[in-house]
Each structure stands twice: as C-alpha cells, then as structure tokens.
PDB file of N, CA and C in Angstrom:
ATOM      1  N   UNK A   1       0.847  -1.170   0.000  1.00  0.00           N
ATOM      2  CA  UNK A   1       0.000   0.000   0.000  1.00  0.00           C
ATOM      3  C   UNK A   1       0.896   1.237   0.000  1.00  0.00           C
ATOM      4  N   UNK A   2       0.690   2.540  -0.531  1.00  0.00           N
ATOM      5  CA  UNK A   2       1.657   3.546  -0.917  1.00  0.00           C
ATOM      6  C   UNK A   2       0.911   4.359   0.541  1.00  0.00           C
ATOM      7  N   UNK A   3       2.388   5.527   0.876  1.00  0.00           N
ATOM      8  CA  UNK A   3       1.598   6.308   1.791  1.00  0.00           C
ATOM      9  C   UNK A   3       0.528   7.447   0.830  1.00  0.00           C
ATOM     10  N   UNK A   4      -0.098   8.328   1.769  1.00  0.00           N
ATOM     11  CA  UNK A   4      -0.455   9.452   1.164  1.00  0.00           C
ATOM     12  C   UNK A   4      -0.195  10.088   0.248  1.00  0.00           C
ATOM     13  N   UNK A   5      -0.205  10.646  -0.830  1.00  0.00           N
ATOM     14  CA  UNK A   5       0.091  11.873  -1.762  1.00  0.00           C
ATOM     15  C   UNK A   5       1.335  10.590  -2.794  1.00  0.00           C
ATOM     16  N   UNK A   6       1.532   9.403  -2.693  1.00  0.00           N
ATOM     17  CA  UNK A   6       2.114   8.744  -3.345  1.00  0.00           C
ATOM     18  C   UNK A   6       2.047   7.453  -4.182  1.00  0.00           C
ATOM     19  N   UNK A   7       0.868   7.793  -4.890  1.00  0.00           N
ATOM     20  CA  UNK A   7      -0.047   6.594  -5.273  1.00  0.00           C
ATOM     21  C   UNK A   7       1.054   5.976  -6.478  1.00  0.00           C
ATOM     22  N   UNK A   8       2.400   6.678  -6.688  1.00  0.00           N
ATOM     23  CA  UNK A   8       3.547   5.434  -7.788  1.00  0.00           C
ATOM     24  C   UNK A   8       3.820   4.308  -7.180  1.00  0.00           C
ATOM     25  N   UNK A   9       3.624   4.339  -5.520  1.00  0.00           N
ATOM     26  CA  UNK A   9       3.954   3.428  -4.793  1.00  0.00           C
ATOM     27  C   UNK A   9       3.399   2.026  -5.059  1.00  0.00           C
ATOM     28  N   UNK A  10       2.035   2.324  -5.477  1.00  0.00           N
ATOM     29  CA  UNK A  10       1.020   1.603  -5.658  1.00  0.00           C
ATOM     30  C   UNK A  10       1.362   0.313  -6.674  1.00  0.00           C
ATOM     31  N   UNK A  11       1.969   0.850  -7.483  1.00  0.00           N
ATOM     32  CA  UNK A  11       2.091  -0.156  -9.003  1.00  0.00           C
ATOM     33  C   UNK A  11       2.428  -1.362  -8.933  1.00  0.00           C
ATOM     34  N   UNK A  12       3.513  -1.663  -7.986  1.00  0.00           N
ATOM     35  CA  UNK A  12       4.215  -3.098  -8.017  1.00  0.00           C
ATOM     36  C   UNK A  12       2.563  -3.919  -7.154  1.00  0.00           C
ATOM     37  N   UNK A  13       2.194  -3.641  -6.085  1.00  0.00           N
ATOM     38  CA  UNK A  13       0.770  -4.282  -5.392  1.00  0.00           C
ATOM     39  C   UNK A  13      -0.402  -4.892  -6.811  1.00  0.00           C
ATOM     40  N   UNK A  14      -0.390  -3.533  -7.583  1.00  0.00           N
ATOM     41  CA  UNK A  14      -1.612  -3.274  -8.172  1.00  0.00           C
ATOM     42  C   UNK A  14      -1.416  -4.677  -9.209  1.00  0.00           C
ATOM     43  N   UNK A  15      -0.160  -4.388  -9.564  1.00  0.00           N
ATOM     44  CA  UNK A  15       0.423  -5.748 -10.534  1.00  0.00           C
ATOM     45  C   UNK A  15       0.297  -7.130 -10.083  1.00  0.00           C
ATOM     46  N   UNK A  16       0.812  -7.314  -8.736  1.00  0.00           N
ATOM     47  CA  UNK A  16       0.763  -8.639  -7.991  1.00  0.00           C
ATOM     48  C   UNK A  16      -0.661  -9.156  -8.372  1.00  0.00           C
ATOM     49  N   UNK A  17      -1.823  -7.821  -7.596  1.00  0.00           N
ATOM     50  CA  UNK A  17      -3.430  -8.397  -7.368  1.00  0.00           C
ATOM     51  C   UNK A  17      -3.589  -8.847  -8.782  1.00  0.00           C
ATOM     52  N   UNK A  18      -3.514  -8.301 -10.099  1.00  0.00           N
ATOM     53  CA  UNK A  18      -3.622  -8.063 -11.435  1.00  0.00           C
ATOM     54  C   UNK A  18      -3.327 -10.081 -11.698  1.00  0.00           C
ATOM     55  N   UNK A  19      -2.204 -10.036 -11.277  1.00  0.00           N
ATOM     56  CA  UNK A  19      -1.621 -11.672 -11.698  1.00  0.00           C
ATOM     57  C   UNK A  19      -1.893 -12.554 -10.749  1.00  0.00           C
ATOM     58  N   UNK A  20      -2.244 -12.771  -9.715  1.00  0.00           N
ATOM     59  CA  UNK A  20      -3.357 -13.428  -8.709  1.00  0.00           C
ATOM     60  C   UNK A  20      -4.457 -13.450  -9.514  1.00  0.00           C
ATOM     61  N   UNK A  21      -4.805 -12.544  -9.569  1.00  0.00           N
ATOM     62  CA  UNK A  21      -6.321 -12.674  -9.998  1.00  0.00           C
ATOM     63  C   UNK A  21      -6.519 -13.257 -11.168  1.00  0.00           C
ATOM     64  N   UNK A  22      -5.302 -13.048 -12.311  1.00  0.00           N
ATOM     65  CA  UNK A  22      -5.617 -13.748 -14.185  1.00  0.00           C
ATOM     66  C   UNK A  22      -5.190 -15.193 -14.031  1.00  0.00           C
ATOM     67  N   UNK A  23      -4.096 -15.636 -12.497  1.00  0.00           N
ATOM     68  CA  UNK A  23      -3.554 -17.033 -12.484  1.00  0.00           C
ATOM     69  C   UNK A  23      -4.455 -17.822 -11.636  1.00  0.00           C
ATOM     70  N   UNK A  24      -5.316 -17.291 -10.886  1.00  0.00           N
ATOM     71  CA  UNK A  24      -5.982 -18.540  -9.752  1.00  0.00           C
ATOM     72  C   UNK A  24      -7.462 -17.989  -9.186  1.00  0.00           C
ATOM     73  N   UNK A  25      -7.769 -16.788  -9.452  1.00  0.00           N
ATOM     74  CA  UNK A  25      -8.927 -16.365  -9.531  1.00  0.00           C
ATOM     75  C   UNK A  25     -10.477 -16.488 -10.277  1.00  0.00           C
ATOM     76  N   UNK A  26     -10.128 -15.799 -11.519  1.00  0.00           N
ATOM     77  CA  UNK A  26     -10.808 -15.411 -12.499  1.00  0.00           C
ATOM     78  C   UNK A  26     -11.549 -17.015 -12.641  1.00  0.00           C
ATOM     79  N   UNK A  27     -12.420 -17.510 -13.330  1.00  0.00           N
ATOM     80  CA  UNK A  27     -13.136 -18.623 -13.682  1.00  0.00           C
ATOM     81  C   UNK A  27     -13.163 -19.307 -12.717  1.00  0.00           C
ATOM     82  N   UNK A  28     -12.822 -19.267 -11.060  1.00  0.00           N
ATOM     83  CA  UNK A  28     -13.271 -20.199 -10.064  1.00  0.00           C
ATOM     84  C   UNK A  28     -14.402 -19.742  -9.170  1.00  0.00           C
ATOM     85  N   UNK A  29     -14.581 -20.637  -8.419  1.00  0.00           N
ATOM     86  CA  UNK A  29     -15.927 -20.341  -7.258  1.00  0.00           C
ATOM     87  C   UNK A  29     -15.521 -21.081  -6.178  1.00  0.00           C
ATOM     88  N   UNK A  30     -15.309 -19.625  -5.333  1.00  0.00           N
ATOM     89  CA  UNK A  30     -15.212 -20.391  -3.774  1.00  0.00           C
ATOM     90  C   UNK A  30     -16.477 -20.693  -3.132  1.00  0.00           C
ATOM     91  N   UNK A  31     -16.478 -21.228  -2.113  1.00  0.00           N
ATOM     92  CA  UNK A  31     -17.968 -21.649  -1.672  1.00  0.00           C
ATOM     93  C   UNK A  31     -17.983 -20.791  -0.470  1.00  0.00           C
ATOM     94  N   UNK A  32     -16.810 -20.507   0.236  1.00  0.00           N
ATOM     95  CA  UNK A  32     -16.942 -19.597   1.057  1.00  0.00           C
ATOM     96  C   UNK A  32     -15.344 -19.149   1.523  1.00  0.00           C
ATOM     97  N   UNK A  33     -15.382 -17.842   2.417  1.00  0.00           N
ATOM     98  CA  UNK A  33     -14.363 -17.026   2.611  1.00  0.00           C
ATOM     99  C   UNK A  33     -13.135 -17.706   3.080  1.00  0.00           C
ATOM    100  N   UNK A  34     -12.896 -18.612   3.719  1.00  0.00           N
ATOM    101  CA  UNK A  34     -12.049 -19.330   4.528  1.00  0.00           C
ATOM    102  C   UNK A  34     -11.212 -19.748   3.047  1.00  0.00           C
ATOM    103  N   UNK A  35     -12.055 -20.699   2.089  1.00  0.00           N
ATOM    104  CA  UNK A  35     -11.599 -21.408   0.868  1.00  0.00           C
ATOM    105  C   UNK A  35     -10.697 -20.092  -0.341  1.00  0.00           C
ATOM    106  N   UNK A  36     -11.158 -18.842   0.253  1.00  0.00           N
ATOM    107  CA  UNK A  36     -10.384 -17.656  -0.940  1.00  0.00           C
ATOM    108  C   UNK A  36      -9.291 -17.355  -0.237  1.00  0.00           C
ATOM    109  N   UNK A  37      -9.031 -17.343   1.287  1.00  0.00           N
ATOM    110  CA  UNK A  37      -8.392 -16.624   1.923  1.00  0.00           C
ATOM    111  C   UNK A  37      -7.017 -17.948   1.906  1.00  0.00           C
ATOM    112  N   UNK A  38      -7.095 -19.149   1.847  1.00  0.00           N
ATOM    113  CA  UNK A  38      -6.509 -20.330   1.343  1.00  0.00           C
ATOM    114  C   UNK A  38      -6.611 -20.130   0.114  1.00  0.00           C
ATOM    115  N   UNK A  39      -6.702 -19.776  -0.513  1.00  0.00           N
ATOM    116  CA  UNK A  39      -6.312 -19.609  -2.044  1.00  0.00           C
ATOM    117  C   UNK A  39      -4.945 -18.356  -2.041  1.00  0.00           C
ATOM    118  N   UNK A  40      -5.484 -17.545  -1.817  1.00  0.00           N
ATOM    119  CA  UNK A  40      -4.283 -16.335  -1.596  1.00  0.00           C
ATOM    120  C   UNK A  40      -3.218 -16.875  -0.700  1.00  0.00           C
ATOM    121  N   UNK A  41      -3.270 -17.216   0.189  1.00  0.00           N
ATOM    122  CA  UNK A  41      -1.952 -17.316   1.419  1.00  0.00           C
ATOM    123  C   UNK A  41      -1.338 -19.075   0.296  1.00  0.00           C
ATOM    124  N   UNK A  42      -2.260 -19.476   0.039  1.00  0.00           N
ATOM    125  CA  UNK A  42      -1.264 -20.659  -1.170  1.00  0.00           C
ATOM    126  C   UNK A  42      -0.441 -19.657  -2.153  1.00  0.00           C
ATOM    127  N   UNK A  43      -1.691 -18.873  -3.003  1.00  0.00           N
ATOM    128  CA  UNK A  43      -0.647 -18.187  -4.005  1.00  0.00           C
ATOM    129  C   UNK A  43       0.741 -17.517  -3.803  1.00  0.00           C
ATOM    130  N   UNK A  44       0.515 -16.730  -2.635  1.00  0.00           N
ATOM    131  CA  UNK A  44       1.601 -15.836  -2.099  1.00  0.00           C
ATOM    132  C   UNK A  44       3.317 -16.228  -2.135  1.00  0.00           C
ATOM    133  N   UNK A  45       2.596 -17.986  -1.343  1.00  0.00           N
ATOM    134  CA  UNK A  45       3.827 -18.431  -0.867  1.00  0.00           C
ATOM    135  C   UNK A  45       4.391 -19.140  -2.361  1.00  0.00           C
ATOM    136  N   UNK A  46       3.692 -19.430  -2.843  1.00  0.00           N
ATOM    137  CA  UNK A  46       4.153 -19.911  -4.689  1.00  0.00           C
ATOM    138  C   UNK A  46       4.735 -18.490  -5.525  1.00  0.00           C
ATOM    139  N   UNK A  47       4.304 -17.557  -5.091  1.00  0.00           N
ATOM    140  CA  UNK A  47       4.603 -16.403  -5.903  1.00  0.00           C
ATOM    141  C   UNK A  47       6.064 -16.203  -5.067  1.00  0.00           C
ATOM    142  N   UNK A  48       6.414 -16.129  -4.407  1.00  0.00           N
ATOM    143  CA  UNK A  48       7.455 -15.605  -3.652  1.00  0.00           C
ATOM    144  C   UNK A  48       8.709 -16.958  -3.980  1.00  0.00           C
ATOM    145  N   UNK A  49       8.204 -18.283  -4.115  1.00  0.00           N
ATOM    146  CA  UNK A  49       9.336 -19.113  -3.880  1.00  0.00           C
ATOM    147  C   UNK A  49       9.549 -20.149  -5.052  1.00  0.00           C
ATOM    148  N   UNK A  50       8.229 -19.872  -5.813  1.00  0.00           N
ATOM    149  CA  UNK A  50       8.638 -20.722  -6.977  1.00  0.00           C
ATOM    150  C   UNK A  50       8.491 -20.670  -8.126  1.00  0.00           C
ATOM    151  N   UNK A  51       8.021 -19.219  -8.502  1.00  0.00           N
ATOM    152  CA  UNK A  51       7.179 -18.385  -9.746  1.00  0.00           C
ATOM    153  C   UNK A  51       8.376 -17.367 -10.315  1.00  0.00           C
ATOM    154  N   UNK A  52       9.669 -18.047 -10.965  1.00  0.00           N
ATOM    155  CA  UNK A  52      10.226 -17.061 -11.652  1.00  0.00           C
ATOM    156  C   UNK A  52       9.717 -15.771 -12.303  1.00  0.00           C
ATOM    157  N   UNK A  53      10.406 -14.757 -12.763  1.00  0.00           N
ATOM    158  CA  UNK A  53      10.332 -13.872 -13.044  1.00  0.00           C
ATOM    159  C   UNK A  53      11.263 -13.703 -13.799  1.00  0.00           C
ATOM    160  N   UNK A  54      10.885 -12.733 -15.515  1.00  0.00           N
ATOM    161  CA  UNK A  54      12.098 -12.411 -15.783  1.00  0.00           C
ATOM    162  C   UNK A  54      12.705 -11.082 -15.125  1.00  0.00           C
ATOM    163  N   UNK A  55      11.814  -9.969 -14.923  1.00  0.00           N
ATOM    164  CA  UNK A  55      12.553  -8.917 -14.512  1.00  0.00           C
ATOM    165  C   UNK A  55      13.569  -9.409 -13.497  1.00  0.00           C
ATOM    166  N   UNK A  56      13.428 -10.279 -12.747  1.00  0.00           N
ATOM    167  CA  UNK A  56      14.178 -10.748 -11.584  1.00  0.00           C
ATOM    168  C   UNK A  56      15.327 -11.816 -12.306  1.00  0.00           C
ATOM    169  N   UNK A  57      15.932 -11.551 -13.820  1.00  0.00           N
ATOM    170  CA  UNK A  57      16.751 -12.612 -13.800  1.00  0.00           C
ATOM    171  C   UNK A  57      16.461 -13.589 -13.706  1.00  0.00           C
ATOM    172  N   UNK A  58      15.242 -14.073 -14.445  1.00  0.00           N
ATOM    173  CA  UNK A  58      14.327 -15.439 -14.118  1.00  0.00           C
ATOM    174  C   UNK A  58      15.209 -16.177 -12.980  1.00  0.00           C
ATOM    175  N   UNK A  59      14.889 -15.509 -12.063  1.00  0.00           N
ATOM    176  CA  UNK A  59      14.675 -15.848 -10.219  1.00  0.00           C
ATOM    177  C   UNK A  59      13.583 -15.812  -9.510  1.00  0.00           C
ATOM    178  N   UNK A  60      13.350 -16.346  -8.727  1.00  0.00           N
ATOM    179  CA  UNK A  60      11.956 -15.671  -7.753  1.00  0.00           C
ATOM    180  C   UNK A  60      12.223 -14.493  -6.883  1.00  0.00           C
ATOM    181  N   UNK A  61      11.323 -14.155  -6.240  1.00  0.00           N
ATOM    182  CA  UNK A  61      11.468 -13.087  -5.540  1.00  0.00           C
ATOM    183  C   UNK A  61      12.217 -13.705  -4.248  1.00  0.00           C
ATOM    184  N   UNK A  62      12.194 -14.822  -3.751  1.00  0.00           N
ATOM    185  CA  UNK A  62      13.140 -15.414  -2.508  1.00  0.00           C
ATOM    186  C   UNK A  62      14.410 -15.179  -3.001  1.00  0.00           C
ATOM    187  N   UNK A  63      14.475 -15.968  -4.315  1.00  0.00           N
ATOM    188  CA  UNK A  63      15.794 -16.266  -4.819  1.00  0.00           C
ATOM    189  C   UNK A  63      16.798 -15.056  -4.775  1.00  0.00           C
ATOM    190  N   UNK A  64      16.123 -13.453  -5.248  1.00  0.00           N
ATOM    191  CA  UNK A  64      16.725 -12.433  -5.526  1.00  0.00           C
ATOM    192  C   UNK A  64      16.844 -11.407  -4.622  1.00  0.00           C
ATOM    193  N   UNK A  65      15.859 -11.706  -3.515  1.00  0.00           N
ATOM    194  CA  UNK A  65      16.559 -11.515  -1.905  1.00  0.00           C
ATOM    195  C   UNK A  65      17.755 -12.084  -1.110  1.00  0.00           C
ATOM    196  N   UNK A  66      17.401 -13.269  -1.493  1.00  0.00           N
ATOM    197  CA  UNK A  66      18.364 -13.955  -1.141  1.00  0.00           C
ATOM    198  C   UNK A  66      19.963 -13.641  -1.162  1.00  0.00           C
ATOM    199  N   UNK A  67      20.159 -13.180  -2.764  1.00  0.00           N
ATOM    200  CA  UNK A  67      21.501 -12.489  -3.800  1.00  0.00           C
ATOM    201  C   UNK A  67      21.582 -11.091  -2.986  1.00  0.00           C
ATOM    202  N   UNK A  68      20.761 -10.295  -2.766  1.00  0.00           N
ATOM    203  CA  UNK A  68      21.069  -9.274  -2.396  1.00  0.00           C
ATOM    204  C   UNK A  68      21.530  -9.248  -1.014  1.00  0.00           C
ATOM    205  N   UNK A  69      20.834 -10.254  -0.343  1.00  0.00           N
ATOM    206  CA  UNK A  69      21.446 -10.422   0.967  1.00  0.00           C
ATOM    207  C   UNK A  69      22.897 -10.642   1.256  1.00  0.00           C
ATOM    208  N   UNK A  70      23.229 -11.523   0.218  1.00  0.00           N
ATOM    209  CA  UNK A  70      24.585 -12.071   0.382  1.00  0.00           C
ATOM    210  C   UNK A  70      25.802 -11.307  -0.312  1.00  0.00           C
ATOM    211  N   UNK A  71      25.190  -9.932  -1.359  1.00  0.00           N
ATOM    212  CA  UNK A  71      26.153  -9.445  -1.377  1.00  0.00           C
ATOM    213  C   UNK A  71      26.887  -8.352  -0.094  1.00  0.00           C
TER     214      UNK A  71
END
C-alpha cells in the first residue's frame, strides 16, 4: 500500500493483485471465505518461492533476496 500523496507506490501491489487474480482467480468459485483466503496465502507463498520472473533474472522473488542479501 503507498503512503499518502504517493499513489507510484502503488504499481508493483496493483500488478501482484492483477496476476493473482488472471492465475488462480478469475473462472473459479469459492464456496466460502475461509476457501479464498486459502487460495491467496497458497498463491503468495508460490509467488514468492517458486514463480520465476524475468525482470528478476528469471529468479523468484526469494531467490533475488536472497543475492542481495549475500552481497
């Protein structure tokens, strides 16, 4: 979420929800809230540890924390 008066902040979030929503969303039906909220906390942890990227040097986002950590 961006602070106040800085809605550029916004873009990288807006993108995430954008690709959640076209990869595991769109054409399903939860039956209820518990079953979406397990859908997201699955995606998250797949998006973060096993969902290359090219901007990232087709790395994940763990992977390229990881690099930065260690330099």
């Amino acid at each position: 979420m961006s602070s106040v008066a800085h809605c550029i902040d916004n873009g990288p979030m807006e993108g995430f929800w954008g690709i959640l929503k076209r990869e595991r969303y769109y054409g399903r039906r939860f039956t209820c809230k518990r079953e979406l909220v397990q859908m997201i906390e699955t995606y998250i942890h797949y998006y973060n540890t096993r969902r290359v990227q090219r901007k990232l040097g087709v790395l994940t986002p763990m992977e390229k924390h990881e690099l930065g950590l260690a330099a």
